[in-house]
C-alpha atoms as a PDB file:
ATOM      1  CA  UNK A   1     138.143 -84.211 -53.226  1.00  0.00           C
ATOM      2  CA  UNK A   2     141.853 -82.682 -53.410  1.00  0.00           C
ATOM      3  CA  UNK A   3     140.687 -80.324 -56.014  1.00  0.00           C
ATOM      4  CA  UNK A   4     137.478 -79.275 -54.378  1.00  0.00           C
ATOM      5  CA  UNK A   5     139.954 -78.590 -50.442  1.00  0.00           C
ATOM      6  CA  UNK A   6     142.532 -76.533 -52.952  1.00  0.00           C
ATOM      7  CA  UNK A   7     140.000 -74.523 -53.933  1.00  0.00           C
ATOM      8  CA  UNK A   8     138.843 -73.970 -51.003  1.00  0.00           C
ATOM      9  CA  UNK A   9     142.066 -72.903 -49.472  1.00  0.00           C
ATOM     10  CA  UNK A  10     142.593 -70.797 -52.606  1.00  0.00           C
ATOM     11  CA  UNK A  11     139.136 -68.581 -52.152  1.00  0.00           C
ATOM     12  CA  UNK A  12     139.507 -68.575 -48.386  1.00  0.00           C
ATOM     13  CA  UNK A  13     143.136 -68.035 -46.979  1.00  0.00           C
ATOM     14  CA  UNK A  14     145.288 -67.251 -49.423  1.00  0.00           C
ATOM     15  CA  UNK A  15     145.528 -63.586 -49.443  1.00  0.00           C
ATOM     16  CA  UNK A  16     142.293 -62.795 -47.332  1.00  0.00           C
ATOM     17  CA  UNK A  17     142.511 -58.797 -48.482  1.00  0.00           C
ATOM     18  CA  UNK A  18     142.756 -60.119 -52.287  1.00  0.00           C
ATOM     19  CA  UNK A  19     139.315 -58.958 -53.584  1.00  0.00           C
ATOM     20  CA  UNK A  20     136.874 -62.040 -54.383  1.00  0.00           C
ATOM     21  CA  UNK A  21     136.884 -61.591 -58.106  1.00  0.00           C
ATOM     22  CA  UNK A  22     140.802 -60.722 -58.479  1.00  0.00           C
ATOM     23  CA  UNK A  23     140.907 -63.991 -56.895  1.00  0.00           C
ATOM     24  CA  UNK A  24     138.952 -65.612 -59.084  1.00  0.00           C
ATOM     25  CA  UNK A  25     140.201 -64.031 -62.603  1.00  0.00           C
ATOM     26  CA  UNK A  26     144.014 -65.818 -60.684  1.00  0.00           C
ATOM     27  CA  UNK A  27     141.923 -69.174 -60.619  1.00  0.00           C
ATOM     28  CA  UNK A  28     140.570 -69.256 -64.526  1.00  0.00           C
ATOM     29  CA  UNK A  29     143.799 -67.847 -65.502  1.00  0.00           C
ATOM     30  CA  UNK A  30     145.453 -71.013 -64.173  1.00  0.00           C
ATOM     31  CA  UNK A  31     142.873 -72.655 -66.500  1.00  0.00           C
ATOM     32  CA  UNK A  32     143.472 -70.876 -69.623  1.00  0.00           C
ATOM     33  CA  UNK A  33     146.833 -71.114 -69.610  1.00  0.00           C
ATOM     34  CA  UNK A  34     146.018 -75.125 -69.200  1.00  0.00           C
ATOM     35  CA  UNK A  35     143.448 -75.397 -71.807  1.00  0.00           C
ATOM     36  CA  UNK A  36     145.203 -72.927 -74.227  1.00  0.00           C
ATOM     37  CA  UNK A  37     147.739 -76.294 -75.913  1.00  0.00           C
ATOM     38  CA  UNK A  38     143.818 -78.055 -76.972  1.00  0.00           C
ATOM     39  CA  UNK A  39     142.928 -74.783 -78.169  1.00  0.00           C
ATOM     40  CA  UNK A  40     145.611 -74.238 -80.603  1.00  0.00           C
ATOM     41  CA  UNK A  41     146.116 -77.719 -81.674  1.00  0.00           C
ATOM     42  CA  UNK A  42     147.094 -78.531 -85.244  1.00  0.00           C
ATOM     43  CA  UNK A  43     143.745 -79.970 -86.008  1.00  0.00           C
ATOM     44  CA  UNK A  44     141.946 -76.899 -85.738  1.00  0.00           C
ATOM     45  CA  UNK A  45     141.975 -76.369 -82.046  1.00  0.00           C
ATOM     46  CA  UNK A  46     139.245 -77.867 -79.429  1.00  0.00           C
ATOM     47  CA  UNK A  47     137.027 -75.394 -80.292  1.00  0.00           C
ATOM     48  CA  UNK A  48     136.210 -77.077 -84.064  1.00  0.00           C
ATOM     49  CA  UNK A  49     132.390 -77.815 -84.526  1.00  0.00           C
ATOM     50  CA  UNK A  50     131.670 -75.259 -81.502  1.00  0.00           C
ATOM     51  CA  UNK A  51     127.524 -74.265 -82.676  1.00  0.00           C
ATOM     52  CA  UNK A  52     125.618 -72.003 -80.630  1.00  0.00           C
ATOM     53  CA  UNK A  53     124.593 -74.511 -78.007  1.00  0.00           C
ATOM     54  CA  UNK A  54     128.236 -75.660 -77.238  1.00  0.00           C
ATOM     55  CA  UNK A  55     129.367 -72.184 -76.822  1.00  0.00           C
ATOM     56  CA  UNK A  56     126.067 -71.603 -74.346  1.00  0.00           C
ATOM     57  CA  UNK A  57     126.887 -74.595 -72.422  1.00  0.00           C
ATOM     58  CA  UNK A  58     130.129 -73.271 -72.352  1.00  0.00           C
ATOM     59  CA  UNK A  59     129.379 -69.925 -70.716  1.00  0.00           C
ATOM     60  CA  UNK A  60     126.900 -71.678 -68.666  1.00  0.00           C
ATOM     61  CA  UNK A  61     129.292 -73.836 -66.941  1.00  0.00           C
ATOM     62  CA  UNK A  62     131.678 -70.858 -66.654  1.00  0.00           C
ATOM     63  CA  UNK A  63     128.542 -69.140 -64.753  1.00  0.00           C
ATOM     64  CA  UNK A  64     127.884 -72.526 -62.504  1.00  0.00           C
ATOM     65  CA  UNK A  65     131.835 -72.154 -61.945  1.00  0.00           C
ATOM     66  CA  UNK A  66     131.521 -68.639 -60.596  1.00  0.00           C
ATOM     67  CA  UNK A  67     128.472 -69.702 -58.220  1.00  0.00           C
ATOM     68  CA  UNK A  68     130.447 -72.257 -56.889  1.00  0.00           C
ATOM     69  CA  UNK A  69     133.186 -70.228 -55.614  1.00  0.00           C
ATOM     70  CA  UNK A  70     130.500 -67.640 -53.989  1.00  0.00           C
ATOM     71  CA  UNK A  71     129.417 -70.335 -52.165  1.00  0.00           C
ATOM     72  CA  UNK A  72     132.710 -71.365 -51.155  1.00  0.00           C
ATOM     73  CA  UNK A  73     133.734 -68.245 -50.307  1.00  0.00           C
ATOM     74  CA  UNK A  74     130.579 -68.260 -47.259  1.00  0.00           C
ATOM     75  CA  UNK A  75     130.408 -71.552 -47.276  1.00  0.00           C
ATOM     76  CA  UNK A  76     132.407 -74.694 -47.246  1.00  0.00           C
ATOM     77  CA  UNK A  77     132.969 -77.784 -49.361  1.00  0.00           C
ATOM     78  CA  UNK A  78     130.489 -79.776 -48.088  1.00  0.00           C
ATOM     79  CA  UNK A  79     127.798 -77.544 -48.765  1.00  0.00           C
ATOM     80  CA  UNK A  80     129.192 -76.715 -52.326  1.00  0.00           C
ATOM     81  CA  UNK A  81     128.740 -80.968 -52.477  1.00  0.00           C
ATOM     82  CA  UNK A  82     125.366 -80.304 -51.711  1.00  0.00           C
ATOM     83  CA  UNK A  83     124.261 -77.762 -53.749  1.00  0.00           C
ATOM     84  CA  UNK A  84     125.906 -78.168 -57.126  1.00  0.00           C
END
């Protein structure tokens, strides 16, 4: 729920003359900089094993991710409840 609000107040007030995708590249940078420790572990990183369909399920949920905040952006959190 917390996470879901947050992003909400990220996408919608926080700098309302930010353009939409500036504000998202801010969001999945936060992410990246999270994931990027698994990534380089010592045991070859989180990404060992990755085949073709991990990487496409990958990008898909990076595309679902993306949807999500559209529909936050005209929308609110209920709705994004609803639909995802």
């Amino acid at each position: 729920g917390f996470s879901g609000v947050s992003n909400e107040w990220l996408i919608k007030v926080q700098d309302p003359n930010m353009p939409f995708m500036l504000k998202n590249a801010h969001i999945y940078f936060f992410g990246a900089l999270v994931a990027a420790p698994t990534a380089m572990a010592p045991w070859d990183g989180g990404l060992d094993g990755f085949g073709p369909t991990a990487v496409s399920i990958v990008c898909l949920n990076a595309v679902t991710g993306l949807s999500v905040s559209f529909v936050l952006k005209y929308a609110d959190n209920i709705v994004k409840s609803f639909s995802t």
